[in-house]
Protein backbone atom coordinates (compact mmCIF):
# COMPACT_ATOMS: atom_id res chain seq x y z
CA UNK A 1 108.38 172.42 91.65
CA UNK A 2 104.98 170.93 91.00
CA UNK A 3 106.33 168.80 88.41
CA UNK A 4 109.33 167.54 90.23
CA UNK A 5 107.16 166.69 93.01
CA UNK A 6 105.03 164.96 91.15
CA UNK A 7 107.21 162.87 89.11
CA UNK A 8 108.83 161.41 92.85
CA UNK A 9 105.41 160.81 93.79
CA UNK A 10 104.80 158.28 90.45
CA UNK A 11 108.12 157.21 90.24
CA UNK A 12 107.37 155.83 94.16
CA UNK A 13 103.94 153.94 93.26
CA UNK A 14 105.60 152.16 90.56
CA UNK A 15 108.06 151.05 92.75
CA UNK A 16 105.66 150.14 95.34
CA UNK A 17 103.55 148.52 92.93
CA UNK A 18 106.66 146.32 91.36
CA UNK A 19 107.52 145.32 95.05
CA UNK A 20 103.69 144.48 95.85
CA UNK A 21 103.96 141.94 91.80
CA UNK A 22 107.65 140.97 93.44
CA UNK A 23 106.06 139.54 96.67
CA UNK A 24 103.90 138.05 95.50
CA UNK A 25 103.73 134.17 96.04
CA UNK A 26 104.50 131.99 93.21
CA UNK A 27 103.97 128.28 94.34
CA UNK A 28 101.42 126.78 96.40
CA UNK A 29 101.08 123.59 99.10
CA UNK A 30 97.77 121.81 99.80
CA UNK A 31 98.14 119.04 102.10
CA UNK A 32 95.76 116.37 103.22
CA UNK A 33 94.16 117.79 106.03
CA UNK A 34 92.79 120.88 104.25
CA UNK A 35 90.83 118.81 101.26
CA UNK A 36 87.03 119.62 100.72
CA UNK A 37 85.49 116.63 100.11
CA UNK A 38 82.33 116.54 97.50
CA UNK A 39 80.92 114.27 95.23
CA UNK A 40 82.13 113.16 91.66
CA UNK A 41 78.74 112.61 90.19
CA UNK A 42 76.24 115.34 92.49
CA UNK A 43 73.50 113.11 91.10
CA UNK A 44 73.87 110.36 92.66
CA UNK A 45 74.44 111.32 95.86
CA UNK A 46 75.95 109.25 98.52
CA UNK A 47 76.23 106.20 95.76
CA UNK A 48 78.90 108.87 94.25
CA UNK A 49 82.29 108.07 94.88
CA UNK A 50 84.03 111.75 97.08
CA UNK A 51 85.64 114.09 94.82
CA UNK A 52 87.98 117.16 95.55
CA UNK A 53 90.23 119.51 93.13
CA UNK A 54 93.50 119.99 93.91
CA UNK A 55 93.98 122.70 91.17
CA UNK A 56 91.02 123.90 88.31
CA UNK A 57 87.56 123.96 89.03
CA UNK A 58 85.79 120.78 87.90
CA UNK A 59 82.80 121.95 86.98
CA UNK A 60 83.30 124.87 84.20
CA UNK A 61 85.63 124.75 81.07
CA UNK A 62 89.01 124.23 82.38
CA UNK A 63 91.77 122.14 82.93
CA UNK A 64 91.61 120.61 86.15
CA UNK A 65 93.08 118.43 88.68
CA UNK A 66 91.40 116.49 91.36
CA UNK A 67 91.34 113.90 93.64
CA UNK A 68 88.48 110.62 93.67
CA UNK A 69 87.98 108.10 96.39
CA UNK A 70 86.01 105.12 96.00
CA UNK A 71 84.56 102.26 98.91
CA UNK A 72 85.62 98.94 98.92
CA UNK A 73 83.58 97.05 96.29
CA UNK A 74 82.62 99.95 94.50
CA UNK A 75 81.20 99.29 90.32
CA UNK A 76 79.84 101.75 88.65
CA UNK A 77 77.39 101.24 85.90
CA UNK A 78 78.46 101.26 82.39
CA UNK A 79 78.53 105.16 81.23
CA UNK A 80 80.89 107.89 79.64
CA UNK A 81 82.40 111.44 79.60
CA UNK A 82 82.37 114.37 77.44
CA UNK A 83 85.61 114.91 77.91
CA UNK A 84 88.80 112.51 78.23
CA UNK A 85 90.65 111.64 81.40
CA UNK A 86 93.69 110.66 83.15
CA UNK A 87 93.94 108.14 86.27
CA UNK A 88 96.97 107.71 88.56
CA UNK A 89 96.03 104.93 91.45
CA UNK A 90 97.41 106.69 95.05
CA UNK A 91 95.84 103.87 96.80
CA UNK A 92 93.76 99.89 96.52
CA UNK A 93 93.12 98.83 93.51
CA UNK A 94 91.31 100.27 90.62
CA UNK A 95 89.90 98.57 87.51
CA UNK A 96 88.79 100.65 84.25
CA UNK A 97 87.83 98.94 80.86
CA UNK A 98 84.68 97.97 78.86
CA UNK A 99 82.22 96.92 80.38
CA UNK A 100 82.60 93.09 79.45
CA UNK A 101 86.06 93.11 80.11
CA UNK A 102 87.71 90.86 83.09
CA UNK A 103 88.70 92.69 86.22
CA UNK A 104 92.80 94.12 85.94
CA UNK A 105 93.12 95.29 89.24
CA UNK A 106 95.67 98.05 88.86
CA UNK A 107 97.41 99.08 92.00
CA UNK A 108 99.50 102.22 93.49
CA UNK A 109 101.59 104.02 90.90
CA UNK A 110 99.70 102.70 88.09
CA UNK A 111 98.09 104.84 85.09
CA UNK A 112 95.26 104.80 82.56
CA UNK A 113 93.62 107.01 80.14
CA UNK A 114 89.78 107.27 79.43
CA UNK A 115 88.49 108.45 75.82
CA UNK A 116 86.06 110.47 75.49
CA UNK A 117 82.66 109.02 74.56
CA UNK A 118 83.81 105.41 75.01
CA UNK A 119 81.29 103.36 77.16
CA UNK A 120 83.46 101.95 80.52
CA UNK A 121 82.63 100.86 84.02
CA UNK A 122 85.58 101.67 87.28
CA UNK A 123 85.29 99.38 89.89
CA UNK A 124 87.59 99.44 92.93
CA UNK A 125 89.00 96.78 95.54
CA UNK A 126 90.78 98.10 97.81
CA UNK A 127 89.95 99.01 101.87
CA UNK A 128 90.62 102.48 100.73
CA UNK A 129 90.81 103.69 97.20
CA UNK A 130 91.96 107.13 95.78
CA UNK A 131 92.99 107.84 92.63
CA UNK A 132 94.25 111.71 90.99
CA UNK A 133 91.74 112.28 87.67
CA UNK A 134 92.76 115.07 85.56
CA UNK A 135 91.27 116.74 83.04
CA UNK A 136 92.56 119.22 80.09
CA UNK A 137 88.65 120.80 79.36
CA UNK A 138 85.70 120.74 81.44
CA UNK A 139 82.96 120.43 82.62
CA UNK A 140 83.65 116.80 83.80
CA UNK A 141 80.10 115.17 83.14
CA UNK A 142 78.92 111.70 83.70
CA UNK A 143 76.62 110.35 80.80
CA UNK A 144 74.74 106.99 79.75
CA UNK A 145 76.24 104.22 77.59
CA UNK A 146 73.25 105.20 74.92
CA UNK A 147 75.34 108.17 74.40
CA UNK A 148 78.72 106.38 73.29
CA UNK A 149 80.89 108.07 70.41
CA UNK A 150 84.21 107.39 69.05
CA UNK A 151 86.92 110.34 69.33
CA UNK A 152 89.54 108.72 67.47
CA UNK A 153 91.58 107.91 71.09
CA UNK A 154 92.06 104.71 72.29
CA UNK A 155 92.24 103.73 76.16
CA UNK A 156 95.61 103.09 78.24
CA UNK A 157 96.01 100.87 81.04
CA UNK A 158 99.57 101.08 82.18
CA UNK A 159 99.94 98.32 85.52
CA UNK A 160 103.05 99.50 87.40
CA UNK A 161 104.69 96.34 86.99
CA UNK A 162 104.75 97.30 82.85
CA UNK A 163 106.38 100.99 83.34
CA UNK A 164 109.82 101.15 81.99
CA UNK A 165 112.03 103.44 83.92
CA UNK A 166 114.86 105.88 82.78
CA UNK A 167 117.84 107.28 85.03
CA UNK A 168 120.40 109.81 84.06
CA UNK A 169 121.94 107.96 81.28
CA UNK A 170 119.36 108.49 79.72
CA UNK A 171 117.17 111.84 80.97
CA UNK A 172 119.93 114.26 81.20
CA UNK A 173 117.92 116.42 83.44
CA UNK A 174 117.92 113.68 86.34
CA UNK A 175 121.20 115.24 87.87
CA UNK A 176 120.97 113.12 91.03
CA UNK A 177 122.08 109.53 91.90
CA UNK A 178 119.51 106.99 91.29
CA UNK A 179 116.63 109.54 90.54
CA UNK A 180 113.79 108.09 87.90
CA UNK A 181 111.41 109.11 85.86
CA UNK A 182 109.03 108.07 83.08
CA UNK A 183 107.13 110.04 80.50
CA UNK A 184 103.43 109.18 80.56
CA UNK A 185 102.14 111.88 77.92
CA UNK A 186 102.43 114.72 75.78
CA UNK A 187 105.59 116.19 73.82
CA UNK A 188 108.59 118.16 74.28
CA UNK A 189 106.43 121.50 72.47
CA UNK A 190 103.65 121.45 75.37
CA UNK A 191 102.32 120.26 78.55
CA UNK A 192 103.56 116.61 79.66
CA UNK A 193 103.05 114.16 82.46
CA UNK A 194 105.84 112.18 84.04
CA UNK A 195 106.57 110.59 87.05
CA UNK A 196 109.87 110.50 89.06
CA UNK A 197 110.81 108.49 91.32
CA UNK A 198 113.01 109.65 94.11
CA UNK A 199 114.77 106.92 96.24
CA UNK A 200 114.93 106.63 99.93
CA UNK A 201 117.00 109.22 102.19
CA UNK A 202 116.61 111.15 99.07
CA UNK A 203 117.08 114.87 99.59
CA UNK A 204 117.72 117.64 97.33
CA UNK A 205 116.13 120.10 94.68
CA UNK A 206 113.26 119.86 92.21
CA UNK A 207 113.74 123.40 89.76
CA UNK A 208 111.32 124.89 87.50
CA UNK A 209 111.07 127.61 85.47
CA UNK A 210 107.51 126.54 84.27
CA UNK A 211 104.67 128.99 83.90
CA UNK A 212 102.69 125.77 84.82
CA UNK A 213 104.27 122.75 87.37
CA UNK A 214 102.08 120.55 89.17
CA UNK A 215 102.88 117.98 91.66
CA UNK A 216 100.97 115.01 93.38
CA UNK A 217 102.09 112.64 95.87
CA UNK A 218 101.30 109.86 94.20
CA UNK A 219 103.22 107.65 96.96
CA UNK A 220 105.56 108.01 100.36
CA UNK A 221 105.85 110.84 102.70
CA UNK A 222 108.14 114.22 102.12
CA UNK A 223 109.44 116.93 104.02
CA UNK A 224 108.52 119.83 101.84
CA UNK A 225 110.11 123.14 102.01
CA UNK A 226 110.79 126.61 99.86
CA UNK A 227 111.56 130.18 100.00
CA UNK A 228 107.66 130.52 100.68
CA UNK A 229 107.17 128.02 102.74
CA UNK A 230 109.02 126.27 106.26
CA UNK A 231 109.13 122.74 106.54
CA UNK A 232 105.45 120.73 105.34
CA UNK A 233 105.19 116.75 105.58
CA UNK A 234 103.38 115.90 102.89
CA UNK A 235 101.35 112.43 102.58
CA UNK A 236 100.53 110.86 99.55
CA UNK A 237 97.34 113.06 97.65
CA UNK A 238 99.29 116.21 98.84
CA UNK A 239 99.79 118.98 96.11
CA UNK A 240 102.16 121.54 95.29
CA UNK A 241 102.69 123.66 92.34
CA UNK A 242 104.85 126.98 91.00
CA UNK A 243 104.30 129.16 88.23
CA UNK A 244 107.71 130.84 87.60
CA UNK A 245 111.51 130.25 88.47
CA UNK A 246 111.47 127.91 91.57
CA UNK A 247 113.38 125.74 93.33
CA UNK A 248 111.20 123.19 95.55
CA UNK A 249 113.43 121.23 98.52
CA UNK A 250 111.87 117.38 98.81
CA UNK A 251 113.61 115.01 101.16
CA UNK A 252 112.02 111.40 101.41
CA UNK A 253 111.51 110.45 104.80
CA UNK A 254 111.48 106.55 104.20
CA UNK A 255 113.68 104.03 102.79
CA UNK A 256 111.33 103.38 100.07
CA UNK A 257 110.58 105.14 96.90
CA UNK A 258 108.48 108.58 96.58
CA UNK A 259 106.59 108.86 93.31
CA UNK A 260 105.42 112.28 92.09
CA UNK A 261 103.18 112.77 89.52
CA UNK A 262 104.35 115.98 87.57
CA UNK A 263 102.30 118.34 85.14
CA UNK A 264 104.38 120.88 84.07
CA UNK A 265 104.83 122.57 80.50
CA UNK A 266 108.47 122.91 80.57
CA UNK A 267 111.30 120.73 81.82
CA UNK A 268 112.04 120.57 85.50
CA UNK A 269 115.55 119.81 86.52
CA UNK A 270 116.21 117.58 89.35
CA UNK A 271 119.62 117.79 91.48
């Protein structure tokens, strides 16, 4: 009797404990209103531009994702990083080269990488600038010019007005009308980047069945919604991510295009 009574005992805390890993949430909304601002560069105080992750921690060995705003006028002076970067311009204009190069004032929607160990200034000219960095290793360090090595990379700077965009003639997995998307880095084997583009009125379903998808507003305003969450508005530097089977429900609330910049390390299907 002992034994039965037992075994219905642990038979109902595994149950209770597969319901408890069942429930538990799989995706994950920050919007605008709860970012924690900081600084990019702690040493240099208020002469930093603000700082905030939107997934990773920054400051230890991991991949991370974050946002950076910059003031109107902002250069910094010639330096590097230990590690390399991505740049995706939310907002104003952004400019990132060598030192001695002329300003290209990149606006929203545009893209650039930054090598590691190359020497480079950023410079903004906007009212407002904000930009989403990411990073694949950390820390994320600032260090002097003296410091300079060559990684074997080479910098990108990818003006908006250069990207070439594909529809569902060509990306089979764009199975909506007039849905876009480009393919900034990476491969098919691991992580990539992309943006889509998702034109006005537009409403319907972005699926994953990624271990890892990542989203930034990169530009317009969406009505967010899921089986974990109601209905979110989202404005551009918003965040959302999954890390199983999901479906997430966008509708653009504008006439004009939403961009998303995705992170994800298998292929999402839009309908």
């Amino acid at each position: 009797m002992r034994l039965i009574i037992f075994a219905l005992f642990y038979f109902s805390f595994l149950l209770q404990a597969s319901e408890g890993v069942a429930n538990q949430p799989v995706s994950k909304v920050v919007t605008t209103e709860h970012h924690e601002w900081g600084y990019l560069n702690p040493l240099r105080g208020k002469l930093s531009p603000g700082a905030v992750n939107l997934w990773g921690d920054r400051t230890k060995n991991s991949a991370t994702g974050m946002l950076v705003r910059f003031k109107k006028g902002f250069e910094s002076p010639p330096h590097i990083h230990n590690i390399t970067y991505r740049g995706v311009v939310i907002d104003g204009l952004l400019h990132n080269d060598d030192p001695s190069a002329e300003k290209m004032w990149m606006p929203r929607g545009s893209f650039w990488t930054q090598p590691a160990g190359e020497s480079h200034i950023t410079a903004a000219n906007g009212s407002t600038n904000l930009i989403y960095l990411e990073i694949d290793s950390g820390p994320y360090l600032v260090k002097p010019m003296e410091q300079a090595f060559d990684n074997g990379e080479r910098p990108l700077n990818l003006h908006k007005n250069n990207m070439v965009w594909l529809d569902q003639k060509t990306l089979k997995y764009l199975n909506a009308p007039n849905v876009k998307a480009i393919q900034l880095w990476g491969d098919d084997n691991a992580v990539i980047g992309q943006m889509i583009k998702l034109p006005g009125q537009f409403s319907g379903v972005i699926a994953s069945k990624s271990s890892e998808f990542r989203a930034v507003l990169i530009s317009g305003k969406v009505s967010y919604r899921s089986s974990e969450q109601s209905g979110i508005k989202l404005d551009p530097g918003s965040y959302f991510e999954s890390t199983a089977e999901f479906d997430h429900l966008v509708k653009n609330l504008g006439n004009e295009d939403v961009i998303l910049y995705i992170r994800t390390d298998e292929q999402f299907e839009i309908r």
